[in-house]
C-alpha atoms as a PDB file:
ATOM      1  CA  UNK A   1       3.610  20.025   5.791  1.00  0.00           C
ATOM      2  CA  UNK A   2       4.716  16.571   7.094  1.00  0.00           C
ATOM      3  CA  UNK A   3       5.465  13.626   5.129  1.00  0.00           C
ATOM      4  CA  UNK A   4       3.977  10.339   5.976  1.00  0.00           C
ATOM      5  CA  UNK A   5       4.823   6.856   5.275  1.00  0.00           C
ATOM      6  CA  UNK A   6       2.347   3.808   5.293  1.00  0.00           C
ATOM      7  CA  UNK A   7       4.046   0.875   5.026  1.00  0.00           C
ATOM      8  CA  UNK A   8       1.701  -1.914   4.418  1.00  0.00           C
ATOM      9  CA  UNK A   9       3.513  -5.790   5.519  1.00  0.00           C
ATOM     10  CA  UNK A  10       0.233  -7.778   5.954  1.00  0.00           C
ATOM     11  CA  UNK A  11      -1.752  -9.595   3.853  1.00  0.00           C
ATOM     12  CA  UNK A  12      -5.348  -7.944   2.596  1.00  0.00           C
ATOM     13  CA  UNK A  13      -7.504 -10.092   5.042  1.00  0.00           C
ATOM     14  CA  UNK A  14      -7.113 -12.362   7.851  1.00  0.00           C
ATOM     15  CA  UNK A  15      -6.616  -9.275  10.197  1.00  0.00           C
ATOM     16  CA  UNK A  16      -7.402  -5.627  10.631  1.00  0.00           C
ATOM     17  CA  UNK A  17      -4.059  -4.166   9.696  1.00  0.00           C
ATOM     18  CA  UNK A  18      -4.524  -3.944   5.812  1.00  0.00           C
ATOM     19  CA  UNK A  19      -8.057  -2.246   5.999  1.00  0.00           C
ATOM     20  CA  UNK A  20      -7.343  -0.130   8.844  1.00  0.00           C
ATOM     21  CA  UNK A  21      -3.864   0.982   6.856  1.00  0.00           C
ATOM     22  CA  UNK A  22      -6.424   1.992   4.276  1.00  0.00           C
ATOM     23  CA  UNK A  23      -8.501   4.032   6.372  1.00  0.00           C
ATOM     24  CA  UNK A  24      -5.604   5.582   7.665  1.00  0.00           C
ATOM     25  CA  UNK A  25      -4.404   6.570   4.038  1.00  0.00           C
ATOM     26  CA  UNK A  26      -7.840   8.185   3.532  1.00  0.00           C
ATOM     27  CA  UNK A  27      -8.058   9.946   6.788  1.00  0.00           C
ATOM     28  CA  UNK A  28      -4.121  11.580   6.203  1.00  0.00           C
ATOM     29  CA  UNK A  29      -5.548  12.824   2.750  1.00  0.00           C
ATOM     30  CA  UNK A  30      -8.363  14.689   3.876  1.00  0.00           C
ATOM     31  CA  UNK A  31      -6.211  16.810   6.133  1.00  0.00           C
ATOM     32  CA  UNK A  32      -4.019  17.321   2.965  1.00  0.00           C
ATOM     33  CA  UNK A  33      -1.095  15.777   4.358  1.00  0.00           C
ATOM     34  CA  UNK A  34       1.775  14.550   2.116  1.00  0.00           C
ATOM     35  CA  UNK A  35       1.320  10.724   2.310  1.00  0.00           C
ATOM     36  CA  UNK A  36       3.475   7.866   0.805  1.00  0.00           C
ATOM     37  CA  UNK A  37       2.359   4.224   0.722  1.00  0.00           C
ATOM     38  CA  UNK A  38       4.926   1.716   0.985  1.00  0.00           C
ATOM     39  CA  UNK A  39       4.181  -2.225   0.257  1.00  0.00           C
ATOM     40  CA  UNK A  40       6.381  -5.096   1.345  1.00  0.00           C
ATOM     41  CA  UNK A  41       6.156  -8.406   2.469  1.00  0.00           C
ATOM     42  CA  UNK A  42       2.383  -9.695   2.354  1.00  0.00           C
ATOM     43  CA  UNK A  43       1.483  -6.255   1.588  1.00  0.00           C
ATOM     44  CA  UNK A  44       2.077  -6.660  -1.700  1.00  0.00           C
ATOM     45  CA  UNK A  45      -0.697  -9.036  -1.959  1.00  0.00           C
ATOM     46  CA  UNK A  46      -3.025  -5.758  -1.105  1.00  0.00           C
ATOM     47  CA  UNK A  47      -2.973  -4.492  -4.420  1.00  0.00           C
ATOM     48  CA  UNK A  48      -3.126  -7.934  -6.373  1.00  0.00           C
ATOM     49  CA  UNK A  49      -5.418  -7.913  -9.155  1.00  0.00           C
ATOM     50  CA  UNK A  50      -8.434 -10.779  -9.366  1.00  0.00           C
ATOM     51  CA  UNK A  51      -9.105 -10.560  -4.869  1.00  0.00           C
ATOM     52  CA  UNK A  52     -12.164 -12.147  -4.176  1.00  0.00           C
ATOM     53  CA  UNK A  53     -12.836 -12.462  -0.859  1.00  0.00           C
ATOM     54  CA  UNK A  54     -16.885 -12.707  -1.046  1.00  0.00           C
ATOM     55  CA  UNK A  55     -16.896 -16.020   1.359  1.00  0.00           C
ATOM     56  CA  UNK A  56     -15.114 -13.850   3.878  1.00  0.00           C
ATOM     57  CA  UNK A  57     -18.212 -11.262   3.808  1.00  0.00           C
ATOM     58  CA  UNK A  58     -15.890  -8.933   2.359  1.00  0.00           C
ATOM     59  CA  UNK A  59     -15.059  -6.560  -0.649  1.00  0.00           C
ATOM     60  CA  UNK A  60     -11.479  -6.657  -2.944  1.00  0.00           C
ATOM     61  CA  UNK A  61      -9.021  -4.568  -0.540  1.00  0.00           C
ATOM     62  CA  UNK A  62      -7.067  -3.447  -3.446  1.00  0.00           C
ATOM     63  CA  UNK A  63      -9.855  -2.064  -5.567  1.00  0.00           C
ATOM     64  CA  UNK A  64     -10.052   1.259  -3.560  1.00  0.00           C
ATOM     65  CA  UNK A  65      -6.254   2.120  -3.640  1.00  0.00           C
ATOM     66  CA  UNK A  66      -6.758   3.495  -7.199  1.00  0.00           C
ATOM     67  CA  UNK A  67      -9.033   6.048  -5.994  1.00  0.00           C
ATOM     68  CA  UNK A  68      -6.904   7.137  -3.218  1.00  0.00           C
ATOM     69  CA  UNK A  69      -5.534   9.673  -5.628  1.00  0.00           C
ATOM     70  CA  UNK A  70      -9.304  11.149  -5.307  1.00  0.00           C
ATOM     71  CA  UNK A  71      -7.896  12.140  -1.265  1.00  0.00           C
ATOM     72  CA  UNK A  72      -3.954  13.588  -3.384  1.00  0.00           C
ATOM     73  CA  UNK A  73      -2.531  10.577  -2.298  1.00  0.00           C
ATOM     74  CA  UNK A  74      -0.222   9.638  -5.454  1.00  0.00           C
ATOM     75  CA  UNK A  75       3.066   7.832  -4.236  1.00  0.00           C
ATOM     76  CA  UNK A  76       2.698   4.163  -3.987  1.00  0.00           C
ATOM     77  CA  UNK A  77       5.730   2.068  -3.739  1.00  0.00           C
ATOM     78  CA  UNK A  78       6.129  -1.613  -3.551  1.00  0.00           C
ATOM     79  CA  UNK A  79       9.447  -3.408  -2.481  1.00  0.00           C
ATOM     80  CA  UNK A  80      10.618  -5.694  -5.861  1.00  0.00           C
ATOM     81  CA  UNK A  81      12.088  -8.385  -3.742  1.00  0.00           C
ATOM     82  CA  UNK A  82       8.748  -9.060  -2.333  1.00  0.00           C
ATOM     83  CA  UNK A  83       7.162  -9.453  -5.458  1.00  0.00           C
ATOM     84  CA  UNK A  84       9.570 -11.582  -6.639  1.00  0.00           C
ATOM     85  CA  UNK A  85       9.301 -13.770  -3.441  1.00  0.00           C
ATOM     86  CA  UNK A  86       5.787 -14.174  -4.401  1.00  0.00           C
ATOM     87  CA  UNK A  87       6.110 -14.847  -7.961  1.00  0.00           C
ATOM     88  CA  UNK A  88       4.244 -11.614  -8.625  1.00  0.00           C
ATOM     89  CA  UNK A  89       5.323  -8.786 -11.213  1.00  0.00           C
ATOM     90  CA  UNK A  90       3.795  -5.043 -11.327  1.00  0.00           C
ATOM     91  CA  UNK A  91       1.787  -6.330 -13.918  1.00  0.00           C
ATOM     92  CA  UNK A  92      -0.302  -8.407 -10.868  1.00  0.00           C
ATOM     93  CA  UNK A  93      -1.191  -5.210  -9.218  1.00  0.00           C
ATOM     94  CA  UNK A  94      -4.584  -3.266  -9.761  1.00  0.00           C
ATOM     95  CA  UNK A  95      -2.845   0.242 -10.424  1.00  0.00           C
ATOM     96  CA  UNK A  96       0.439   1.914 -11.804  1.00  0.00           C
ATOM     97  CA  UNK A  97       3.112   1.813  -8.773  1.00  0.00           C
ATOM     98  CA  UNK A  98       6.815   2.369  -7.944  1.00  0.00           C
ATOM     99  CA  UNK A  99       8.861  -0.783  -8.223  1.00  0.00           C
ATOM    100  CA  UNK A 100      11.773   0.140  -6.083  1.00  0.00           C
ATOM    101  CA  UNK A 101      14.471  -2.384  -4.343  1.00  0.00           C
ATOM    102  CA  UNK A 102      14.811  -2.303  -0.661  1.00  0.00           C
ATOM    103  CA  UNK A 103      17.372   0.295  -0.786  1.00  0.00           C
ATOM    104  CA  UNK A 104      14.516   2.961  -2.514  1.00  0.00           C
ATOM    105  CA  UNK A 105      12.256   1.684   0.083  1.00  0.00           C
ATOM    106  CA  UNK A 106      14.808   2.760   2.764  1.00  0.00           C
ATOM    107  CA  UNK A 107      15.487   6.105   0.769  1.00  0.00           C
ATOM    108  CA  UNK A 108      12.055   6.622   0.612  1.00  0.00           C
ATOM    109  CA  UNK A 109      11.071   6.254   4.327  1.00  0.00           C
ATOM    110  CA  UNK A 110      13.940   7.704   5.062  1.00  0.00           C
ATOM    111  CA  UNK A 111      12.307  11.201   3.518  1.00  0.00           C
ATOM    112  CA  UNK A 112       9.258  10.749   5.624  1.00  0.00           C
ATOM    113  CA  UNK A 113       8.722  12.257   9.136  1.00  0.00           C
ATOM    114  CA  UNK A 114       6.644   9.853  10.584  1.00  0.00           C
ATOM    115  CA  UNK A 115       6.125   6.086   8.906  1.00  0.00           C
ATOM    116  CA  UNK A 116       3.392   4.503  10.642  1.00  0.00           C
ATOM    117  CA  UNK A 117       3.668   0.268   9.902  1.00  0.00           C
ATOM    118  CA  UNK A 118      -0.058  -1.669   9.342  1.00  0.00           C
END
């Protein structure tokens, strides 16, 4: 079975990357593959707790990641320098993650076959 990395660097709206990361994530789960989901950068904002984004037409990004373990997708890693860039602690985030520094991010791609960036 292959191992596959999301790595999610943008921020949860604004563009198509976050949302279409998620979809992605859903869609590798279905076909049982082994997925990881990496957040750095803006993509740590993804999984911040309190997203409203109702005057954008739109529904809290980070409120389905929790039930992505619903599709056996169960490693979620975010980078700890980019939370601490933003002033943010695992304690922001809407679910139970990983805090790893940039060289477990690297380890953990690293074990991946394919790492596909949103």
């Amino acid at each position: 079975m292959k191992k596959v990395a999301i790595v999610m660097r943008k921020a949860p709206y604004g563009s198509v990357y976050s949302a279409e990361g998620y979809r992605s994530i859903m869609g590798l789960g279905v076909f049982e593959m082994d997925v990881a989901v990496a957040f750095v950068d803006d993509g740590v904002y993804v999984l911040l707790k309190g997203q409203n984004p109702a005057k954008l037409d739109m529904k809290p990004l980070g409120d389905g990641f929790p039930m992505l373990s619903d599709f056996d997708v169960k490693q979620f890693y975010v980078h700890a320098e980019s939370l601490a860039e933003r002033g943010l602690t695992a304690d922001d985030l809407v679910m139970g993650v990983e805090v790893l520094d940039s060289a477990g991010i690297s380890a953990a791609l690293a074990g991946c076959d394919v790492v596909l960036p949103f």
